[in-house]
Protein backbone atom coordinates (compact mmCIF):
# COMPACT_ATOMS: atom_id res chain seq x y z
CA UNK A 1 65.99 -6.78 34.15
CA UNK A 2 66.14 -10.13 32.52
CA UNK A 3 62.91 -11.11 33.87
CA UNK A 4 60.47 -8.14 32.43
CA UNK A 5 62.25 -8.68 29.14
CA UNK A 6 61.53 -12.84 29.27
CA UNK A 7 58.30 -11.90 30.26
CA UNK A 8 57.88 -9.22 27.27
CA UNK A 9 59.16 -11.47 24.62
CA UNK A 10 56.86 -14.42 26.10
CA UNK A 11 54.21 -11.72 25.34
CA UNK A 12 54.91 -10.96 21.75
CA UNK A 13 55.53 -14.75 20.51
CA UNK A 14 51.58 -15.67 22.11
CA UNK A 15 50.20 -12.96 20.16
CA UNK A 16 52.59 -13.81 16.89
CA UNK A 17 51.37 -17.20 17.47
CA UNK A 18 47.55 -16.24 18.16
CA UNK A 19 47.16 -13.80 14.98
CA UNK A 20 47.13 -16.56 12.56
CA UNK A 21 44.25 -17.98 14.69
CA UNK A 22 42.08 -14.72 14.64
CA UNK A 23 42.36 -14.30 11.01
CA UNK A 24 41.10 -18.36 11.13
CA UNK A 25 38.17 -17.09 13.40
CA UNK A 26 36.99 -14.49 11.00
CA UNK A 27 33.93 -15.65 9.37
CA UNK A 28 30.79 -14.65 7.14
CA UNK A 29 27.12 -15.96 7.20
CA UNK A 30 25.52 -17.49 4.18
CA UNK A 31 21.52 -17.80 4.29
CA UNK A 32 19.46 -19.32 0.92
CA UNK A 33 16.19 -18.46 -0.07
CA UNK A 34 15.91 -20.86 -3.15
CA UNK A 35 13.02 -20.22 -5.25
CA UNK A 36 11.32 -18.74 -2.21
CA UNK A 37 8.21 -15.87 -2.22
CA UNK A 38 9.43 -12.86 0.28
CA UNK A 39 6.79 -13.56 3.26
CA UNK A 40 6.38 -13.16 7.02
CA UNK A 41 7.79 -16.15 7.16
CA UNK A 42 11.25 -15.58 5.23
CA UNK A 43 11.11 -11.99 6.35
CA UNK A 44 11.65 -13.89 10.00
CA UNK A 45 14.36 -15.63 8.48
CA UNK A 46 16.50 -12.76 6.80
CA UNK A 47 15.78 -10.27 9.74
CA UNK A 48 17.15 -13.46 12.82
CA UNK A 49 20.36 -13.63 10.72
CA UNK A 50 21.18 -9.85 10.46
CA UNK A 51 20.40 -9.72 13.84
CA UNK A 52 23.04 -12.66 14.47
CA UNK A 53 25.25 -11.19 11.98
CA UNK A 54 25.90 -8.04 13.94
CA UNK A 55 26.21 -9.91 17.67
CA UNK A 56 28.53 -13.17 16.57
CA UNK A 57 31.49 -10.91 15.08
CA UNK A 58 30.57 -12.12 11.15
CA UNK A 59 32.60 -10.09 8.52
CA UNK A 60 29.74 -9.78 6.35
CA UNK A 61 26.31 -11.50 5.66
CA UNK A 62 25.49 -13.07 2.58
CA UNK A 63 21.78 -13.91 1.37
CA UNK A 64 22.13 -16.05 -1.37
CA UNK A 65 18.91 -15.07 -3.34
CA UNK A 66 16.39 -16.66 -6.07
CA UNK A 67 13.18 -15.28 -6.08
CA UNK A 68 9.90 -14.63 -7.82
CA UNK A 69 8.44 -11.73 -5.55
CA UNK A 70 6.41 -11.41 -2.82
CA UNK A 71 4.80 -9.15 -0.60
CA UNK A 72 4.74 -5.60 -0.07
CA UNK A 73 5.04 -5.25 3.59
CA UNK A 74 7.38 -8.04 3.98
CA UNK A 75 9.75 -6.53 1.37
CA UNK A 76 9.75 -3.28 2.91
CA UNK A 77 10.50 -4.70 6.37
CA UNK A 78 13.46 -6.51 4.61
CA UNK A 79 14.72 -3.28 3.39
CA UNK A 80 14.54 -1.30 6.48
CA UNK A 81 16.57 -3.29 8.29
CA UNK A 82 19.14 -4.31 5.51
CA UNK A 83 19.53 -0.61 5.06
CA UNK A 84 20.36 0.19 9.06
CA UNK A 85 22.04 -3.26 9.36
CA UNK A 86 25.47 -2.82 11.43
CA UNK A 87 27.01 -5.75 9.49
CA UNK A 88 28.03 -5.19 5.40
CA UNK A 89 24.96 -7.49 4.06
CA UNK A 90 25.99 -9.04 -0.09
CA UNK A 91 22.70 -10.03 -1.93
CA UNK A 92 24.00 -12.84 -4.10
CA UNK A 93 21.78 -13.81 -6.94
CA UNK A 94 22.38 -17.17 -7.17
CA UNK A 95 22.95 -20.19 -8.34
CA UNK A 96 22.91 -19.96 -12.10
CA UNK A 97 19.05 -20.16 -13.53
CA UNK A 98 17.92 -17.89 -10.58
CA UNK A 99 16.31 -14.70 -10.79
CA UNK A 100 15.62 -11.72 -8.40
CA UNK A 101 12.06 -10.82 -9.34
CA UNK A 102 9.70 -8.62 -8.07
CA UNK A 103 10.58 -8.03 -4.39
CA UNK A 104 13.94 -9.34 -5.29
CA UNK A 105 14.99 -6.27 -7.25
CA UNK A 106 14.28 -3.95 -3.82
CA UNK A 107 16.51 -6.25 -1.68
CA UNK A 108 19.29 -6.82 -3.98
CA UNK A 109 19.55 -2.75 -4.77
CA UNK A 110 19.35 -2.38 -0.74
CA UNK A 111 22.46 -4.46 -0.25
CA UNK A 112 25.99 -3.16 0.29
CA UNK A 113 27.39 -5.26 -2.38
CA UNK A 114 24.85 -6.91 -4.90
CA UNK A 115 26.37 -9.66 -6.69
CA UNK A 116 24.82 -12.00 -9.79
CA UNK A 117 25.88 -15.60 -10.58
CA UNK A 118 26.39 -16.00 -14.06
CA UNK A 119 23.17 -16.91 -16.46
CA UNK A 120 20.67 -15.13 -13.85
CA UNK A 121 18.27 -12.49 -14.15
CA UNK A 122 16.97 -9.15 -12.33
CA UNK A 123 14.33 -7.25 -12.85
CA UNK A 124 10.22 -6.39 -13.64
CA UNK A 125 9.16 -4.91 -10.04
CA UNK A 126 6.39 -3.27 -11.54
CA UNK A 127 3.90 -3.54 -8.69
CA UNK A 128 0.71 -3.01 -10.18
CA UNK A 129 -1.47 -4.51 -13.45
CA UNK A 130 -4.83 -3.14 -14.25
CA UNK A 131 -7.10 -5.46 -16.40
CA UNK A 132 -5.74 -7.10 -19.67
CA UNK A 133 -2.53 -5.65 -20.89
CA UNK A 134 -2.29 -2.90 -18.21
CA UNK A 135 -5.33 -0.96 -19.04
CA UNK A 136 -5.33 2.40 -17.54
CA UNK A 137 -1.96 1.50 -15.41
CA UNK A 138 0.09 1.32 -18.42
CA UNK A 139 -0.97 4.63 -20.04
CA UNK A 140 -0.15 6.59 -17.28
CA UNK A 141 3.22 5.08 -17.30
CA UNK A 142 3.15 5.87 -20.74
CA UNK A 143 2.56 9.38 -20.02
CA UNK A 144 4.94 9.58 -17.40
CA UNK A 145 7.79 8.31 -19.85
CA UNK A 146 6.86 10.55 -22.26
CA UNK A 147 7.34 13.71 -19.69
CA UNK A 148 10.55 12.58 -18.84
CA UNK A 149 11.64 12.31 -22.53
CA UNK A 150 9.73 16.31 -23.03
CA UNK A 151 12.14 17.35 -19.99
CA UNK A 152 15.37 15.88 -22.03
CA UNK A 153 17.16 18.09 -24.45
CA UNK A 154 17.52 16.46 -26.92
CA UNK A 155 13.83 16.59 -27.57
CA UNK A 156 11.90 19.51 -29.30
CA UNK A 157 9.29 21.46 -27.09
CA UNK A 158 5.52 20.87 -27.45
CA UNK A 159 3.51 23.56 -29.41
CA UNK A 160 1.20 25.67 -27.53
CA UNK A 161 -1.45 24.46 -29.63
CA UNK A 162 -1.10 20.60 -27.59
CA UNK A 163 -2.25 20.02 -24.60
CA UNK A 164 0.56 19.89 -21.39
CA UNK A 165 1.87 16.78 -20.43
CA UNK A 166 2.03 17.51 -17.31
CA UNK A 167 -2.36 18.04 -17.43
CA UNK A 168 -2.55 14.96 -19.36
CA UNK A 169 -0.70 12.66 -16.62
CA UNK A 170 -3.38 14.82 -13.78
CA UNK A 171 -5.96 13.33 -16.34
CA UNK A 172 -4.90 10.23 -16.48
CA UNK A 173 -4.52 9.69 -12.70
CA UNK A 174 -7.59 11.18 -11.97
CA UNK A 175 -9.20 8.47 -13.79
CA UNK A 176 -7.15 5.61 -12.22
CA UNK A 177 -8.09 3.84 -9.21
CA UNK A 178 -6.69 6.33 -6.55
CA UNK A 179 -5.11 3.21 -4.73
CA UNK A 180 -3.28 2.22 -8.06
CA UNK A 181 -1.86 5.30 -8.80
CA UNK A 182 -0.59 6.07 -5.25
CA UNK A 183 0.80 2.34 -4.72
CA UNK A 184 2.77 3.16 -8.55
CA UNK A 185 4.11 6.60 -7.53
CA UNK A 186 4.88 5.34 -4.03
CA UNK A 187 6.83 2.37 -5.54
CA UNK A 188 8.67 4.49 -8.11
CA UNK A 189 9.67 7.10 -5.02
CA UNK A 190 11.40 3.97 -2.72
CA UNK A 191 13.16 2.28 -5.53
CA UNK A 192 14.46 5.59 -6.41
CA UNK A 193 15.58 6.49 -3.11
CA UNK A 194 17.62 2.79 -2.73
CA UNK A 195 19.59 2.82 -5.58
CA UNK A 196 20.42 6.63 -4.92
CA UNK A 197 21.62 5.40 -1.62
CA UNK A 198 23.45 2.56 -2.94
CA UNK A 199 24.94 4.34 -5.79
CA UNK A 200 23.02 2.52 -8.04
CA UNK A 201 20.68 3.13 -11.20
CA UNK A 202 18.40 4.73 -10.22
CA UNK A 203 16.72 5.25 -13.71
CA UNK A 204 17.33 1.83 -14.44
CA UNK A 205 15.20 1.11 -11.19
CA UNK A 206 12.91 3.64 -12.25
CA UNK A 207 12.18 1.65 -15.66
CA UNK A 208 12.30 -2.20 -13.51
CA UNK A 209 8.77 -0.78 -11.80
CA UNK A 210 7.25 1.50 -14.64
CA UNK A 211 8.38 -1.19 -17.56
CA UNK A 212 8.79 -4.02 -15.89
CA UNK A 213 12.53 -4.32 -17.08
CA UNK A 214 14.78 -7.05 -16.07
CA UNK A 215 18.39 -7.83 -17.56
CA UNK A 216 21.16 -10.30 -17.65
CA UNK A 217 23.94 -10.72 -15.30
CA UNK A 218 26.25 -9.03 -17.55
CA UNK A 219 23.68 -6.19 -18.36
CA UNK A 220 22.94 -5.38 -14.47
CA UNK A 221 27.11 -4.49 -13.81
CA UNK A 222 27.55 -2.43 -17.18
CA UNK A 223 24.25 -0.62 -16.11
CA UNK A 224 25.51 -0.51 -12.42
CA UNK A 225 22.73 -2.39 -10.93
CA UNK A 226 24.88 -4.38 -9.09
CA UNK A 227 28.49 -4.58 -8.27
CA UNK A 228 29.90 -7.83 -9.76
CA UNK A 229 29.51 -11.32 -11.09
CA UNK A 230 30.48 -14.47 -9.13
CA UNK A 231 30.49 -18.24 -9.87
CA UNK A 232 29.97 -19.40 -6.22
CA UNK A 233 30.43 -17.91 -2.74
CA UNK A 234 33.74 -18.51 -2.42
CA UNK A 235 34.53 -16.76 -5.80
CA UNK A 236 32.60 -13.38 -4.35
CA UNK A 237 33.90 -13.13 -0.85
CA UNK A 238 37.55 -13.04 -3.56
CA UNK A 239 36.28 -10.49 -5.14
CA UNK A 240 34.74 -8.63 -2.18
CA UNK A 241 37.67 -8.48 -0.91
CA UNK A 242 39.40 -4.67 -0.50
CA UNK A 243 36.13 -3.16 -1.54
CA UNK A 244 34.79 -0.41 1.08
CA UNK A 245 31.06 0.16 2.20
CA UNK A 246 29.24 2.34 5.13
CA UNK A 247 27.40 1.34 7.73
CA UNK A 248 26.03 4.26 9.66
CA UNK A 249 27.73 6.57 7.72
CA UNK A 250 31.07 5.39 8.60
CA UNK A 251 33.19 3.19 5.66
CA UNK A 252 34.59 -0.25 6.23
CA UNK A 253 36.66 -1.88 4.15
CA UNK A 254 35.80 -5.83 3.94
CA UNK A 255 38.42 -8.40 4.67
CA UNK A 256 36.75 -11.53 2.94
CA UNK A 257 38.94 -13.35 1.13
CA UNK A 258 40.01 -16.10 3.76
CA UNK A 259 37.09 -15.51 5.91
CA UNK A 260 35.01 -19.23 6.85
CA UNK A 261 32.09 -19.85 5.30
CA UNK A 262 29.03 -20.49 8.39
CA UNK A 263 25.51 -21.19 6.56
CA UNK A 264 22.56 -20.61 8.20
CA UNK A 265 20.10 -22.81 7.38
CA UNK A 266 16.38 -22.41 7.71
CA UNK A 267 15.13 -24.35 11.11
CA UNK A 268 12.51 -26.88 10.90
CA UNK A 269 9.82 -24.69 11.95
CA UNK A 270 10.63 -21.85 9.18
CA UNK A 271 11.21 -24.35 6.31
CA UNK A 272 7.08 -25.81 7.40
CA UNK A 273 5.74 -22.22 7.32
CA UNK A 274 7.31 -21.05 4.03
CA UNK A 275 5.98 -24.30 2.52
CA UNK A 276 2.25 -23.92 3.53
CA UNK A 277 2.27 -20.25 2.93
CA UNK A 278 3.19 -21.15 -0.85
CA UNK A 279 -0.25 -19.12 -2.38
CA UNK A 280 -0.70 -23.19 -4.25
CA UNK A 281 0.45 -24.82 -1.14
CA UNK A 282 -2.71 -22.84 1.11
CA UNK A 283 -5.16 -23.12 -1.59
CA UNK A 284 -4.35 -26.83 -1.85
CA UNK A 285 -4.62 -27.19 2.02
CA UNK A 286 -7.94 -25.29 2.21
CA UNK A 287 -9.55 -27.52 -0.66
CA UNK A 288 -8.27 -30.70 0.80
CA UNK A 289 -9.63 -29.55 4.77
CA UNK A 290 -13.02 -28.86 2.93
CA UNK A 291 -13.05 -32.08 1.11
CA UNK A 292 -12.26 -34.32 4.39
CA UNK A 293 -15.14 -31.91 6.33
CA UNK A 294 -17.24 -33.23 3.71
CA UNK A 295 -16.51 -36.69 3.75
CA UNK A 296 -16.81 -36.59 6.86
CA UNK A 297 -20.59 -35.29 7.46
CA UNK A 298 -21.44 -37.51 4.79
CA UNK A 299 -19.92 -40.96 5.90
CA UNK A 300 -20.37 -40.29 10.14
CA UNK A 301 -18.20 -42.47 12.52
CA UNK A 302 -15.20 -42.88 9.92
CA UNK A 303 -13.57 -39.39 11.90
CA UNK A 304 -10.00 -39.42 10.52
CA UNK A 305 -11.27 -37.58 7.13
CA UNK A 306 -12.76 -35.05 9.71
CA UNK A 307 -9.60 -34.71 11.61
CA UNK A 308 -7.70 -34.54 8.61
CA UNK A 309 -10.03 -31.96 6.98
CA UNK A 310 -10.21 -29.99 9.61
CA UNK A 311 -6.04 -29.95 10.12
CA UNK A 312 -5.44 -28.79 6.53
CA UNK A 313 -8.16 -25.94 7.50
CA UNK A 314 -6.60 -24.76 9.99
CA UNK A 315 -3.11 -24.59 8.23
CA UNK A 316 -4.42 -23.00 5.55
CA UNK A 317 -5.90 -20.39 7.83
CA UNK A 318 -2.51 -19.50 9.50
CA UNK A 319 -1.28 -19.49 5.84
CA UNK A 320 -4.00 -17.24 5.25
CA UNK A 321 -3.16 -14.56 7.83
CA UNK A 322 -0.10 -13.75 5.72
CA UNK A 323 -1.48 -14.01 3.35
CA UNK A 324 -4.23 -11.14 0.72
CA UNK A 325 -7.06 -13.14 1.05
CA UNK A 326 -9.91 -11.90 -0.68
CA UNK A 327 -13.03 -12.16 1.24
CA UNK A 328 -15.02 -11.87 -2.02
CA UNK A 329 -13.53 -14.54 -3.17
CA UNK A 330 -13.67 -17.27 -0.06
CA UNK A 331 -17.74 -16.20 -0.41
CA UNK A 332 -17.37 -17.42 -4.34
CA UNK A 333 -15.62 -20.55 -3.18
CA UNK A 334 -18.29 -21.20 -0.52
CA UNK A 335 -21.12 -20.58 -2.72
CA UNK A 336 -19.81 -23.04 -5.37
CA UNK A 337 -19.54 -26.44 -2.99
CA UNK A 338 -23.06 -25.72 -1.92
CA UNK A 339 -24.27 -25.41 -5.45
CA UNK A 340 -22.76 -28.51 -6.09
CA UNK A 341 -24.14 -30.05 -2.84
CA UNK A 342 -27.07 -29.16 -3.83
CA UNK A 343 -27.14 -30.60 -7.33
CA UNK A 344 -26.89 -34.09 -5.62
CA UNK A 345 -30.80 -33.07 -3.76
CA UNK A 346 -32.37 -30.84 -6.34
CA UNK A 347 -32.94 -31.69 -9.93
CA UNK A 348 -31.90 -29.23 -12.37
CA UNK A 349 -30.58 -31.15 -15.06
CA UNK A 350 -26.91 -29.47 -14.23
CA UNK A 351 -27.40 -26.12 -13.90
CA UNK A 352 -26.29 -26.07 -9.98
CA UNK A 353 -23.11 -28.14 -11.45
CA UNK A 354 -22.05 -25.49 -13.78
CA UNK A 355 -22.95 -22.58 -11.41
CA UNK A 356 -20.63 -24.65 -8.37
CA UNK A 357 -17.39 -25.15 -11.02
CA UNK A 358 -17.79 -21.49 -12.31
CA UNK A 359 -18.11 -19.87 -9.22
CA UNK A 360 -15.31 -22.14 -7.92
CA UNK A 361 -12.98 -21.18 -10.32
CA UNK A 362 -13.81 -17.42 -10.10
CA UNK A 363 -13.40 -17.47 -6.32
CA UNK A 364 -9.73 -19.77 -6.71
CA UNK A 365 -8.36 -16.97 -9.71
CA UNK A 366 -9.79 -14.13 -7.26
CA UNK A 367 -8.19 -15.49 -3.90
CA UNK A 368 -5.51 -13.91 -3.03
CA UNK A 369 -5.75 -9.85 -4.45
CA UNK A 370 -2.10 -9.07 -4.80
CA UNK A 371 -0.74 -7.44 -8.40
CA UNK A 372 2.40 -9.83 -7.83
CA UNK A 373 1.34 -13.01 -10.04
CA UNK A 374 3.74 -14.77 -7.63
CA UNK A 375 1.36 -14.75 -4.97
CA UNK A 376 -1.52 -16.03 -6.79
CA UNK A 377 -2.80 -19.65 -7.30
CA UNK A 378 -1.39 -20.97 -10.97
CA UNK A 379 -4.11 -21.80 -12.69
CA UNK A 380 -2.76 -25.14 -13.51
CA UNK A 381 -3.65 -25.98 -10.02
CA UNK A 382 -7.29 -24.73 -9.75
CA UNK A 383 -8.30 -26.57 -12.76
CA UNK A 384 -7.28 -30.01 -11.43
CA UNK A 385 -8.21 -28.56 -8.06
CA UNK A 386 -11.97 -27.35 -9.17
CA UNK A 387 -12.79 -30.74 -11.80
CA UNK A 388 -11.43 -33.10 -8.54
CA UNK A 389 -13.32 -31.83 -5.93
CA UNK A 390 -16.40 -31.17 -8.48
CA UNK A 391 -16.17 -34.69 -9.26
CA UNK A 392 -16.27 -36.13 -5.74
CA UNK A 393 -19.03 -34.27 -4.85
CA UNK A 394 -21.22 -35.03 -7.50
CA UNK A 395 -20.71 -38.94 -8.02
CA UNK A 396 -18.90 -40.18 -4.66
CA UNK A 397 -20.74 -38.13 -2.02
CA UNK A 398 -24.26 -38.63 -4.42
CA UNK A 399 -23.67 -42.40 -3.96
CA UNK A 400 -22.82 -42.21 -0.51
CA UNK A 401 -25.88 -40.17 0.43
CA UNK A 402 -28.12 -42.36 -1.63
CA UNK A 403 -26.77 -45.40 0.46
CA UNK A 404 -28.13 -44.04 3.46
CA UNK A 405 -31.84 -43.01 2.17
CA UNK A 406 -31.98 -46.94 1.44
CA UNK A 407 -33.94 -49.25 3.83
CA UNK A 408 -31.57 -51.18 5.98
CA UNK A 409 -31.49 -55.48 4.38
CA UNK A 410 -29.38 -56.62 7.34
CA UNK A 411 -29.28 -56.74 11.09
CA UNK A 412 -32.60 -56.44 13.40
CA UNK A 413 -33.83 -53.58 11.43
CA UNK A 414 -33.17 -55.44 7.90
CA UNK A 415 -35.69 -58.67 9.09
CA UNK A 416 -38.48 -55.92 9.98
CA UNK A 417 -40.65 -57.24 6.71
CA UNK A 418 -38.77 -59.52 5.50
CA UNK A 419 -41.15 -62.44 4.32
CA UNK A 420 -40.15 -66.15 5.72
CA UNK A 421 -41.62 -69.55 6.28
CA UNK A 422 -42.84 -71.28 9.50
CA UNK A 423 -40.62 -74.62 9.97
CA UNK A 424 -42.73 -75.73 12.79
CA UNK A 425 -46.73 -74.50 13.61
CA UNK A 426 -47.24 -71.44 15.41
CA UNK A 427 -49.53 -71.39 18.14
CA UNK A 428 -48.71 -68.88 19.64
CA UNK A 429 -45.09 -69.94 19.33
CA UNK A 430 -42.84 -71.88 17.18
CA UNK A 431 -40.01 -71.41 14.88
CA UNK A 432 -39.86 -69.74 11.34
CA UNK A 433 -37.43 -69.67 8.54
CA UNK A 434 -36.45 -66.11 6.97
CA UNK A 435 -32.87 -64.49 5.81
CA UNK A 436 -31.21 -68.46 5.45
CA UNK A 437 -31.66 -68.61 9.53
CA UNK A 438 -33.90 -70.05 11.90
CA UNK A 439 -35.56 -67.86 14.47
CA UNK A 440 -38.27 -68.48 17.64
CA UNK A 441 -41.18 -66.31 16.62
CA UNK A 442 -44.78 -65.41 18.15
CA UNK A 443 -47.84 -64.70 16.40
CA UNK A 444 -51.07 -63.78 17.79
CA UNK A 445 -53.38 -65.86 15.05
CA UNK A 446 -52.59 -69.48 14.67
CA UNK A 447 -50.16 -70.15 11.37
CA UNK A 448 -49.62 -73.90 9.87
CA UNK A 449 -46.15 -75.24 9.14
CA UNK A 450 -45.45 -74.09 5.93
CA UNK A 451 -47.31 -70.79 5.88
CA UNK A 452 -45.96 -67.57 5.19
CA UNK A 453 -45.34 -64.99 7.85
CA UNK A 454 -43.89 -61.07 7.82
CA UNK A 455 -41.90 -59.87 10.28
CA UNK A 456 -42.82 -57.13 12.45
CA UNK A 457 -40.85 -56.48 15.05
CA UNK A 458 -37.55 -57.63 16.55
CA UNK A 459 -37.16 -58.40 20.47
CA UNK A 460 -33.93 -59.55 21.09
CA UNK A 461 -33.41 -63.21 19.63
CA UNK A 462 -37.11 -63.50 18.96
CA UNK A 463 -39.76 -61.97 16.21
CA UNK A 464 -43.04 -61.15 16.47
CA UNK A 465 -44.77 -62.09 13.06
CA UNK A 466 -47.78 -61.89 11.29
CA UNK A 467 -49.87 -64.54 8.88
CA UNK A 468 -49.78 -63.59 5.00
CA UNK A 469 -52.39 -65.28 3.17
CA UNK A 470 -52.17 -67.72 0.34
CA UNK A 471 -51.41 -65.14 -2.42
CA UNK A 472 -47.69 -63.68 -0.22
CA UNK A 473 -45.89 -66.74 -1.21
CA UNK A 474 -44.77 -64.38 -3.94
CA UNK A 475 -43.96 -61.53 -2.06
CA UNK A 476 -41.91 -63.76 0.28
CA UNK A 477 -39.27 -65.07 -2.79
CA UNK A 478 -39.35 -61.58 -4.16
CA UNK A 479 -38.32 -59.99 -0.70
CA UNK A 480 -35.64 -63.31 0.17
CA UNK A 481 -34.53 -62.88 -3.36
């Protein structure tokens, strides 16, 4: 009997001794998007660490967040699977001076615990702008706030004498661009339905698309956008601590508080694609490839500004793909380096000029066609971007192709016509003196030492040359001059 009980009691004091070890192993993921637009290529990057979230036993994921925006499709993607992730995902706004803008404010409501460093910001997901100050965007969202405050009760009826709201909204999306009104309505319909699922504020959410609304830290828990406010990671996996979420529709309670901290950092790869598809960082690429294409058909044989050019091209056409290129645009773009092209061949006392730098501005603001300004190029880069490459074009290349319309003044081709004098008689040989060297030359009529003679051809190390009478003596100082 002694021996099962040993055995037994062996038993307990490994496991009493292992516990403290298991509550070591328990861990939670930390990945950073810092100052990062939502794309393909960080949607790769959130959607590879849920999916290692759920398979290495991680108590929670946290995406520590600071964002202007992004894209559409990526967002959504983002949300879909944060919403049927099988690990408790915390969107962490953070570190203080961040914001979660745009495509931000969809993924932070989508978490199970949304979290805000202190001094940050979340809001203004409207999707859509329309023309200067909002144009016809704005006044249906106008109408549509002014239905919802008809419905409250606090508000009197309308008189039968004024026209329904409810027609006047019809109205006013009838004459909106259909694809406006149904990205705004289809917007306002997902938000809605996140925060509902997460609890949240929904008409808070409502107003961060319709108004473009964003708030404060401090704002976003009293309004219950998001759970709680955190100096650092380690402060919110304290507070996390205790608090209950559901995942599938069942409810877990989170055990953070001594849980390791594993980050996840971006690999190489990632961190090169998120920095070309920058909207700047593409447009940069694709006037740079252009520029060394250029160079390059103008200045044949140098071939690293053509293998350069053509490298940034073909970046900036990956970055391109994930990019909402406007083809409209990329024509306005084209159209304005051959007008300036052509200004260097074609007189028009700078009217080609000024056509090439206004069409290549209009084609840079119109490049990408995306309502986010986020994924635009700043116009503090096309300006330096348009006046440098303008400015190339028109003096450096214009030099360079006026170089090689000049007649060649060295070499065998630069002594065809060049003037000298003969050193020694020619008949039919003899030697001659032209370019500061002495050459063996052949003429068919006889020439006297000290004559002048033109050269006419070159074969090999010898010229064939031709008398000038009396009066080319001052051709020949002109020419050697």
């Amino acid at each position: 009997m002694s021996h099962p009980r040993f055995l037994l009691t062996l038993a307990v004091g490994a496991l009493v001794a292992w516990c403290p070890r298991l509550a070591q192993a328990a861990h939670v993921n930390v990945i950073e998007l810092d100052n990062q637009i939502i794309s393909p290529v960080t949607q790769q990057y959130i959607l590879e660490a849920i999916d290692r979230s759920e398979t290495d036993g991680a108590v929670c994921l946290i995406l520590q967040l600071d964002t202007p925006g992004g894209l559409l499709e990526s967002t959504r993607a983002i949300v879909k699977r944060i919403m049927n992730a099988k690990v408790p995902i915390a969107v962490y706004v953070a570190p203080s001076g961040s914001r979660a803008g745009s495509a931000g404010v969809f993924i932070t409501l989508a978490a199970h615990v949304a979290a805000m460093a202190p001094s940050t910001n979340i809001g203004a997901a409207h999707p859509v702008v329309v023309g200067e100050g909002g144009g016809p965007m704005k006044k249906l969202i106008r109408r549509i706030r002014r239905a919802a405050e008809e419905e409250s009760p606090k508000k009197n009826r309308r008189t039968d004498a004024k026209k329904p709201i409810e027609e006047e909204i019809i109205e006013e999306e009838e004459a909106l661009d259909p694809m406006t009104a149904k990205i705004l309505n289809d917007t306002v319909a997902w938000i809605t339905t996140i925060a509902k699922a997460r609890g949240r504020n929904d008409a808070w959410a409502k107003k961060a698309v319709l108004e473009s609304f964003s708030v404060t830290e401090t704002e976003a828990v009293k309004e219950r956008i998001v759970d709680l406010i955190a100096t650092d990671v380690r402060h919110l996996l304290t507070q996390m601590d205790g608090r209950t979420v559901t995942l599938a529709g069942v409810a877990v309670e989170l055990r953070t508080a001594a849980a390791r901290i594993v980050t996840l950092p971006m690999s190489k790869r990632q961190e090169f694609l998120a920095t070309i598809t920058n909207p700047n960082i593409a447009y940069l690429l694709m006037m740079l490839g252009t520029l060394g294409l250029i160079f390059e058909f103008t200045h044949p044989g140098l071939s690293f500004p053509g293998i350069a050019g053509l490298m940034c091209l073909l970046l900036a056409l990956y970055a391109f793909q994930t990019l909402p290129v406007s083809i409209a645009a990329m024509a306005l773009i084209a159209l304005g380096i051959g007008l300036l092209i052509a200004e260097i061949n074609i007189i028009s006392h700078g009217l080609l000029a000024v056509g090439g730098v206004i069409s290549l501005t209009l084609g840079s603001l119109m490049l990408f066609e995306s309502p986010d300004p986020t994924i635009r190029v700043s116009f503090h880069v096309i300006i330096p971007a348009v006046a440098t490459l303008a400015l190339i074009i028109l003096f450096v290349i214009q030099r360079a192709l006026r170089a090689q319309t000049q007649p060649v003044a060295t070499g065998a081709q630069g002594l065809i016509g060049a003037v000298g004098v003969a050193s020694t008689a020619l008949r039919p040989e003899g030697t001659i003196f032209v370019h500061g060297e002495y050459w063996s030359a052949t003429s068919q009529q006889p020439v006297a030492q000290g004559g002048n003679v033109r050269v006419m051809r070159v074969e090999g190390l010898h010229l064939v040359v031709e008398p000038l009478p009396s009066g080319g003596v001052s051709c020949s100082v002109s020419l050697d001059g």
